[in-house]
C-alpha atoms as a PDB file:
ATOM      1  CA  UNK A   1      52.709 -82.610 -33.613  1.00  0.00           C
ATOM      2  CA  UNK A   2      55.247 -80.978 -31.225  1.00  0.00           C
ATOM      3  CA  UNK A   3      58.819 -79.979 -32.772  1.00  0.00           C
ATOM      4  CA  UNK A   4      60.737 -82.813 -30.679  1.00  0.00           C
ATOM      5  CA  UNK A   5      58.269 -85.706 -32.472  1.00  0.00           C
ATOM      6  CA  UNK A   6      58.343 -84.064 -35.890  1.00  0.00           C
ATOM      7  CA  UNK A   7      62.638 -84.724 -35.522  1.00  0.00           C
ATOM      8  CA  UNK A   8      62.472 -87.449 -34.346  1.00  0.00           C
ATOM      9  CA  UNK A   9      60.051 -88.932 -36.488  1.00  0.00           C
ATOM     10  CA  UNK A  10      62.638 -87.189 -39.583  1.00  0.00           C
ATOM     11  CA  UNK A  11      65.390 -88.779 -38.168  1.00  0.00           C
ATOM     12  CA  UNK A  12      64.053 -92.480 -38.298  1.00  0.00           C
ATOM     13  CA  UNK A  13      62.290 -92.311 -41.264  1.00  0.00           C
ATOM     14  CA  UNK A  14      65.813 -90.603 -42.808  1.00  0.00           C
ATOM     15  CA  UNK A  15      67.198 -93.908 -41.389  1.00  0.00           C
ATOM     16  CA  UNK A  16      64.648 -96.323 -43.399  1.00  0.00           C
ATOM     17  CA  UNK A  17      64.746 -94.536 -46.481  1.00  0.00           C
ATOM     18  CA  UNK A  18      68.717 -94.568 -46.556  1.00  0.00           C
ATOM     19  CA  UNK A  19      68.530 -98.481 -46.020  1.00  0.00           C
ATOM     20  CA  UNK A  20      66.629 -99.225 -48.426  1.00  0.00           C
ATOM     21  CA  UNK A  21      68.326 -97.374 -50.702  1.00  0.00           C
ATOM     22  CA  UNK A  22      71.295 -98.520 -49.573  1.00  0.00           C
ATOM     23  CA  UNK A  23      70.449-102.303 -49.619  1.00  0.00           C
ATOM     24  CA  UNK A  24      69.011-101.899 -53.217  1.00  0.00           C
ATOM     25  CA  UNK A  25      71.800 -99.750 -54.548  1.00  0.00           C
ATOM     26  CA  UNK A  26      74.718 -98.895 -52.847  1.00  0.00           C
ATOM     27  CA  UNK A  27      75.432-102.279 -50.723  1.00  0.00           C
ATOM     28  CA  UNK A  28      75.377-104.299 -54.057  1.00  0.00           C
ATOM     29  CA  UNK A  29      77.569-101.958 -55.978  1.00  0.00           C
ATOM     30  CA  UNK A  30      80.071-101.670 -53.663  1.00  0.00           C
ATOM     31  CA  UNK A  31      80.150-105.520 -53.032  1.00  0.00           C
ATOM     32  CA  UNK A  32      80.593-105.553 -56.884  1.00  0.00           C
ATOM     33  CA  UNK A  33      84.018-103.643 -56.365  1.00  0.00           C
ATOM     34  CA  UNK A  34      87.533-104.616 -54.933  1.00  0.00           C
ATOM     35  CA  UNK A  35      88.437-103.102 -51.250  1.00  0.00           C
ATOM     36  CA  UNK A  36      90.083-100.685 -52.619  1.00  0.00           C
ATOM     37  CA  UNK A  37      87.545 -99.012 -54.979  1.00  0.00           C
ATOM     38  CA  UNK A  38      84.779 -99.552 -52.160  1.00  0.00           C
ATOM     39  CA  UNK A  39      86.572 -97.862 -49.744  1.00  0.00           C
ATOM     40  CA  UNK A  40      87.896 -95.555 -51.956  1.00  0.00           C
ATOM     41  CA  UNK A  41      83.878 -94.310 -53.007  1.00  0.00           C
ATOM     42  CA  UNK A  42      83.082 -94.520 -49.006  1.00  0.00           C
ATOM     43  CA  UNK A  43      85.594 -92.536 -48.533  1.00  0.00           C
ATOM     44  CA  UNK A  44      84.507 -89.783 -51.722  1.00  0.00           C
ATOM     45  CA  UNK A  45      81.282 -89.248 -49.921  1.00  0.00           C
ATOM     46  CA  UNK A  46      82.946 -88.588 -46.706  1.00  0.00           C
ATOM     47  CA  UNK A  47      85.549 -86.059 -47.978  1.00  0.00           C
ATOM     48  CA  UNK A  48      82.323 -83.785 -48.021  1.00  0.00           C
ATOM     49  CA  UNK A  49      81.612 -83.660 -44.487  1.00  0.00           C
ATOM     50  CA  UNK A  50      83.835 -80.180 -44.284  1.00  0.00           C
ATOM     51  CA  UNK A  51      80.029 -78.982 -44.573  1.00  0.00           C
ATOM     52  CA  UNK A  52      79.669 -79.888 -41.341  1.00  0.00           C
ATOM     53  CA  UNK A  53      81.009 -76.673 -40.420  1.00  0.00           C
ATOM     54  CA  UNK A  54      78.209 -74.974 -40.904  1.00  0.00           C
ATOM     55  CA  UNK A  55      77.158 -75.885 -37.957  1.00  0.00           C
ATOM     56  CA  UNK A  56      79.274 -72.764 -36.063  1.00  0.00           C
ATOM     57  CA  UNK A  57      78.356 -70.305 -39.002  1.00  0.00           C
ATOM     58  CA  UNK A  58      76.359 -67.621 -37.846  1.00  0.00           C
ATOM     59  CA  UNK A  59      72.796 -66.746 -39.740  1.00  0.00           C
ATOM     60  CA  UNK A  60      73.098 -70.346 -40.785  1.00  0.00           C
ATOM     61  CA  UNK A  61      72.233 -71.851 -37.485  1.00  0.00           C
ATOM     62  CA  UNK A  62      70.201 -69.933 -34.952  1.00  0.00           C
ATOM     63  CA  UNK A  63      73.138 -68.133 -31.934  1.00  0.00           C
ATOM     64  CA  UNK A  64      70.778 -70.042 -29.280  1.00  0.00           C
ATOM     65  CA  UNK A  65      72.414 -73.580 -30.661  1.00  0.00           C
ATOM     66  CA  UNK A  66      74.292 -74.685 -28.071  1.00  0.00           C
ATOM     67  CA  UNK A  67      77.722 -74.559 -28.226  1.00  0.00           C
ATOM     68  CA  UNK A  68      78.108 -77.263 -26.500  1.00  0.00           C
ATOM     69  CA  UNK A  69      76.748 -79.783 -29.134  1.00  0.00           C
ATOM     70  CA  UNK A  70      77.924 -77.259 -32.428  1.00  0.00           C
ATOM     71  CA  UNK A  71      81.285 -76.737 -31.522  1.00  0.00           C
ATOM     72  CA  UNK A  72      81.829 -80.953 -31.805  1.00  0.00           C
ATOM     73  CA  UNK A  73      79.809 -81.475 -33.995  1.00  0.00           C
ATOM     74  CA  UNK A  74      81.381 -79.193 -36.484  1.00  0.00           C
ATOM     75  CA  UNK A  75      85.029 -80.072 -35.961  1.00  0.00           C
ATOM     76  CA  UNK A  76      84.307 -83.558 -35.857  1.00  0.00           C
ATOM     77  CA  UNK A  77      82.849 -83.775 -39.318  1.00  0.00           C
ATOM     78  CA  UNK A  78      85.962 -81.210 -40.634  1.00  0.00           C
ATOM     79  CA  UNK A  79      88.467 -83.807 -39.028  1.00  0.00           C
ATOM     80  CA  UNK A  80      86.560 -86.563 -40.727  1.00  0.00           C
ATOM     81  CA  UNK A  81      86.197 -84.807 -44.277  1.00  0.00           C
ATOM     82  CA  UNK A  82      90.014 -83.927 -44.147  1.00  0.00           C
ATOM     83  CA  UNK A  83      90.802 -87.394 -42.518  1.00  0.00           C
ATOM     84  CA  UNK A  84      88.537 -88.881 -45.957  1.00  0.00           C
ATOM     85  CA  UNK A  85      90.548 -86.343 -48.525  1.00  0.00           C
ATOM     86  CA  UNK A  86      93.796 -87.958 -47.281  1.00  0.00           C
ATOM     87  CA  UNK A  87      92.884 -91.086 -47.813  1.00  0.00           C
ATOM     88  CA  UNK A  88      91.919 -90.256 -51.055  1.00  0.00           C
ATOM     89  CA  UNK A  89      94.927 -88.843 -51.654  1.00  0.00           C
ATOM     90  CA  UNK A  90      97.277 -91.554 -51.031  1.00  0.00           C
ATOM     91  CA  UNK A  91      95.620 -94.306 -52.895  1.00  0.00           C
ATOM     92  CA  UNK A  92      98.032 -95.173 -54.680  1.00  0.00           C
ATOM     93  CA  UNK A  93      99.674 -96.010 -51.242  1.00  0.00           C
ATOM     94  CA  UNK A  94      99.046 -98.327 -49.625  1.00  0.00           C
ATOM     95  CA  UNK A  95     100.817 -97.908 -46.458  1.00  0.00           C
ATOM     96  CA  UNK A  96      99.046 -94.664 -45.802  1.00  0.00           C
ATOM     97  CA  UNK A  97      95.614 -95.084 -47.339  1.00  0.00           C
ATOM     98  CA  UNK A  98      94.524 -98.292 -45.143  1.00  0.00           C
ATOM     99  CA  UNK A  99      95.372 -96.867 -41.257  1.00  0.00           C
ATOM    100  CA  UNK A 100      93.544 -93.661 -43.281  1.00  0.00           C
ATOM    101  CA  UNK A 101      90.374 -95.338 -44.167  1.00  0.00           C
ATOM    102  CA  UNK A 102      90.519 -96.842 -40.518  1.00  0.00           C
ATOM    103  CA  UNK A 103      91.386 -93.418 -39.187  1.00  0.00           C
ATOM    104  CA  UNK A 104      88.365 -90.987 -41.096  1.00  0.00           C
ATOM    105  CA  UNK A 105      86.042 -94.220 -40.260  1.00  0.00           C
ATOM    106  CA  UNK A 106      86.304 -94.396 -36.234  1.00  0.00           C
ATOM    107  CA  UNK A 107      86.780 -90.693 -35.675  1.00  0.00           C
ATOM    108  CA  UNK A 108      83.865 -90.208 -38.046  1.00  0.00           C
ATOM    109  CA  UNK A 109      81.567 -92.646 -36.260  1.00  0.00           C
ATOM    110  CA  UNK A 110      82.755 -91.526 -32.719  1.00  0.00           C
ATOM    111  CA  UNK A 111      81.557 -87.994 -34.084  1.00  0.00           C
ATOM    112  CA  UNK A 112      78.126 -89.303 -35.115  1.00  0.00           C
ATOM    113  CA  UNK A 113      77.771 -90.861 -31.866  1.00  0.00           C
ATOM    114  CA  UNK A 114      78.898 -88.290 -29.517  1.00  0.00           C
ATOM    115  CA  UNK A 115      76.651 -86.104 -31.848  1.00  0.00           C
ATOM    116  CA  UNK A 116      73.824 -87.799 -30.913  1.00  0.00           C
ATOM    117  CA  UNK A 117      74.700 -87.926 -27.453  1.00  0.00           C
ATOM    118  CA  UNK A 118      75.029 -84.419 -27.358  1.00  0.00           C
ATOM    119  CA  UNK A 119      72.425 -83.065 -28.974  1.00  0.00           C
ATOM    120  CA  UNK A 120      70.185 -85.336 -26.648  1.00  0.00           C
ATOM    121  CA  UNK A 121      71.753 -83.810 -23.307  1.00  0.00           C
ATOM    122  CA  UNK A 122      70.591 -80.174 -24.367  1.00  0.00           C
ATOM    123  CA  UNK A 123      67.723 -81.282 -25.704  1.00  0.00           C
ATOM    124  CA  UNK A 124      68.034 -80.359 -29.230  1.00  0.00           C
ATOM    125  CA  UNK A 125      64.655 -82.525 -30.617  1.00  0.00           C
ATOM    126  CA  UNK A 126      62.520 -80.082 -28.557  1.00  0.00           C
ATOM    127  CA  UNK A 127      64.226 -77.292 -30.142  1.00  0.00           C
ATOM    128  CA  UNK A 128      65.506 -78.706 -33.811  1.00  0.00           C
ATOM    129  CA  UNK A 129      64.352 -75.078 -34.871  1.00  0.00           C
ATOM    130  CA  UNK A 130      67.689 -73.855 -33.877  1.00  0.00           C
ATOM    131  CA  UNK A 131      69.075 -75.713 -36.234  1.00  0.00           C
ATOM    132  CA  UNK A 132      67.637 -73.627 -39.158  1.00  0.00           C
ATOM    133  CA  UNK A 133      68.736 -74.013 -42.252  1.00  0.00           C
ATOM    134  CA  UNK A 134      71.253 -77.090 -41.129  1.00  0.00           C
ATOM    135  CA  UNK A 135      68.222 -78.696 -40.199  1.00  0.00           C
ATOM    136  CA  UNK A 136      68.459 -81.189 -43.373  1.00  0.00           C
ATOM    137  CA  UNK A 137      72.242 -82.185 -42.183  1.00  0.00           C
ATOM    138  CA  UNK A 138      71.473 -84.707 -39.363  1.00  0.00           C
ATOM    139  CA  UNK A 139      67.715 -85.505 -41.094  1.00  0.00           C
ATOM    140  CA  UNK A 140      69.306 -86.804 -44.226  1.00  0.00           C
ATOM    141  CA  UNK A 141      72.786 -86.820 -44.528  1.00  0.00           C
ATOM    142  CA  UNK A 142      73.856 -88.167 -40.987  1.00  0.00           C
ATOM    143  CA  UNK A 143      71.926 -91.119 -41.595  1.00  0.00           C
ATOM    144  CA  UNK A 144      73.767 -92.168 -44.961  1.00  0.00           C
ATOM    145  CA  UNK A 145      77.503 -91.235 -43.413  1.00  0.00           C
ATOM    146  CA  UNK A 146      76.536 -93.472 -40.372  1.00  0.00           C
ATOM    147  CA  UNK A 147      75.367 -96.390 -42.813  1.00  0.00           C
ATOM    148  CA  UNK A 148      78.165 -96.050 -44.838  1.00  0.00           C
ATOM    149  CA  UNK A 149      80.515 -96.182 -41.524  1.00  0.00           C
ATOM    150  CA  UNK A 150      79.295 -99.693 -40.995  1.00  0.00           C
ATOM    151  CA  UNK A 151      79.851-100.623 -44.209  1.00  0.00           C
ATOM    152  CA  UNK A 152      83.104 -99.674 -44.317  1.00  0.00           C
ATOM    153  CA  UNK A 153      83.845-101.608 -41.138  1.00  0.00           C
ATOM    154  CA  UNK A 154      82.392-104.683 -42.789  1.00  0.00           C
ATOM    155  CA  UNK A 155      84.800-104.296 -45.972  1.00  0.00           C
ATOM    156  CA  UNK A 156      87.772-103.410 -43.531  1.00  0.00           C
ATOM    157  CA  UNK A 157      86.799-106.992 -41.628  1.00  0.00           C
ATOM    158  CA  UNK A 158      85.421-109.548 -44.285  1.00  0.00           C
ATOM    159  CA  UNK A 159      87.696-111.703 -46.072  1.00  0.00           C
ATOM    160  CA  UNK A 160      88.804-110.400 -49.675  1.00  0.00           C
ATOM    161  CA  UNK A 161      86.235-112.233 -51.518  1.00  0.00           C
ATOM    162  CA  UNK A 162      86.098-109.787 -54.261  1.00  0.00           C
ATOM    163  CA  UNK A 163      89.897-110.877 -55.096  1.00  0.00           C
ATOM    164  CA  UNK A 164      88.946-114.418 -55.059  1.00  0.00           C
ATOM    165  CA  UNK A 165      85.831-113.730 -57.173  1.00  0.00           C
ATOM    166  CA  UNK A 166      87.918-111.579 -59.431  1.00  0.00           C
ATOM    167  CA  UNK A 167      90.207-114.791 -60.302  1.00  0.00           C
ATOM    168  CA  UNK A 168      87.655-116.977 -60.220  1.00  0.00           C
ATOM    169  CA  UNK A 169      85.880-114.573 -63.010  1.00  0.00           C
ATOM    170  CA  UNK A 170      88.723-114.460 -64.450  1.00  0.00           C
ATOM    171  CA  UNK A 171      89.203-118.226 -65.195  1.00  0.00           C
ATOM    172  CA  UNK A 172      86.065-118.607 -66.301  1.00  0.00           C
ATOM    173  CA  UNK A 173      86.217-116.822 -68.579  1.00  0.00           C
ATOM    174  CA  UNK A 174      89.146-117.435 -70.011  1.00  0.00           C
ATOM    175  CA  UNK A 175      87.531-121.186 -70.217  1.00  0.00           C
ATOM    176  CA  UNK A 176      84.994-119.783 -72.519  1.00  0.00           C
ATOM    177  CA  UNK A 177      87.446-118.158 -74.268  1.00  0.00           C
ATOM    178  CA  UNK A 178      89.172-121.398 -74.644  1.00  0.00           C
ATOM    179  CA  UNK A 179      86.120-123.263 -75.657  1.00  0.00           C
ATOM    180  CA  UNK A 180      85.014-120.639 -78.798  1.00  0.00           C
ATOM    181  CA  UNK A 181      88.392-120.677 -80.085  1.00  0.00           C
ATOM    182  CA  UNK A 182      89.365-124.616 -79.611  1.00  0.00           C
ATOM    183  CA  UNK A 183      86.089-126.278 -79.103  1.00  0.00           C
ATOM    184  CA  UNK A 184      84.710-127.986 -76.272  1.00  0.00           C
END
């Protein structure tokens, strides 16, 4: 099997087995939470994209990667991971935190795409070996941070349902309370 199918054959199957995952796991959980705390653990897992760097390290990455596709590809996960640590850092407000979570999620997707853009003009599949021991980076963690963009788009644009289930939870069970102590 020739280097450019053994990739790209990585990279899809990196996308299934994140989804399912994902679907099973992590969708559910952070539906579970409030915006706040979803976002908030979105943007956690983000805040460690300063790897990304490692991209431009020599003896990590073979010096025939091209520049071309490194260079972005590095600084655009750095910007994200330090646009994600903000965020995380003004959580307690509010006014900062939300245009944060918006900010680390669109210049973090833009990054992914223009990634993969890149990396398909200098033909990178054919040659993933330059990406030595980085190699794992767009194989299995690229996949999660892009599923985990679009899920943070999807809390940023659904209605807060979690609030409404919240109070919703809430009065029922203060009805049951009600019902043990006084009766039905």
């Amino acid at each position: 099997m020739s280097t450019e199918i053994l990739f790209q054959t990585h990279l899809v199957l990196g996308y299934v087995a994140w989804l399912l995952c994902f679907g099973a796991y992590g969708l559910p959980w952070l539906s579970s939470m409030d915006r706040l705390a979803a976002q908030r653990a979105i943007a956690t897992l983000h805040s460690f994209r300063f790897f990304g760097l490692v991209f431009i390290l020599p003896g990590v990455v073979s010096p025939n990667l091209p520049a071309h596709f490194a260079v972005f590809a590095a600084y655009g996960d750095f910007a994200t991971g330090l646009l994600a640590m903000l965020a995380l850092i003004t959580v307690r407000l509010p006014r900062l935190f939300w245009p944060l979570v918006v900010a680390f999620n669109l210049v973090g997707t833009v990054d992914l795409v223009v990634d993969y853009y890149h990396a398909t003009q200098v033909g990178l599949p054919a040659h993933a070996e330059q990406l030595g021991a980085a190699y794992a980076i767009p194989i299995i963690y690229v996949p999660l941070l892009m599923i985990t963009h679009v899920a943070a788009f999807y809390f940023l644009a659904r209605p807060h349902q979690n609030t409404t289930r919240a109070i919703a939870d809430g009065a029922t069970a203060s009805q049951g309370i009600r019902r043990s102590v006084f009766g039905p």
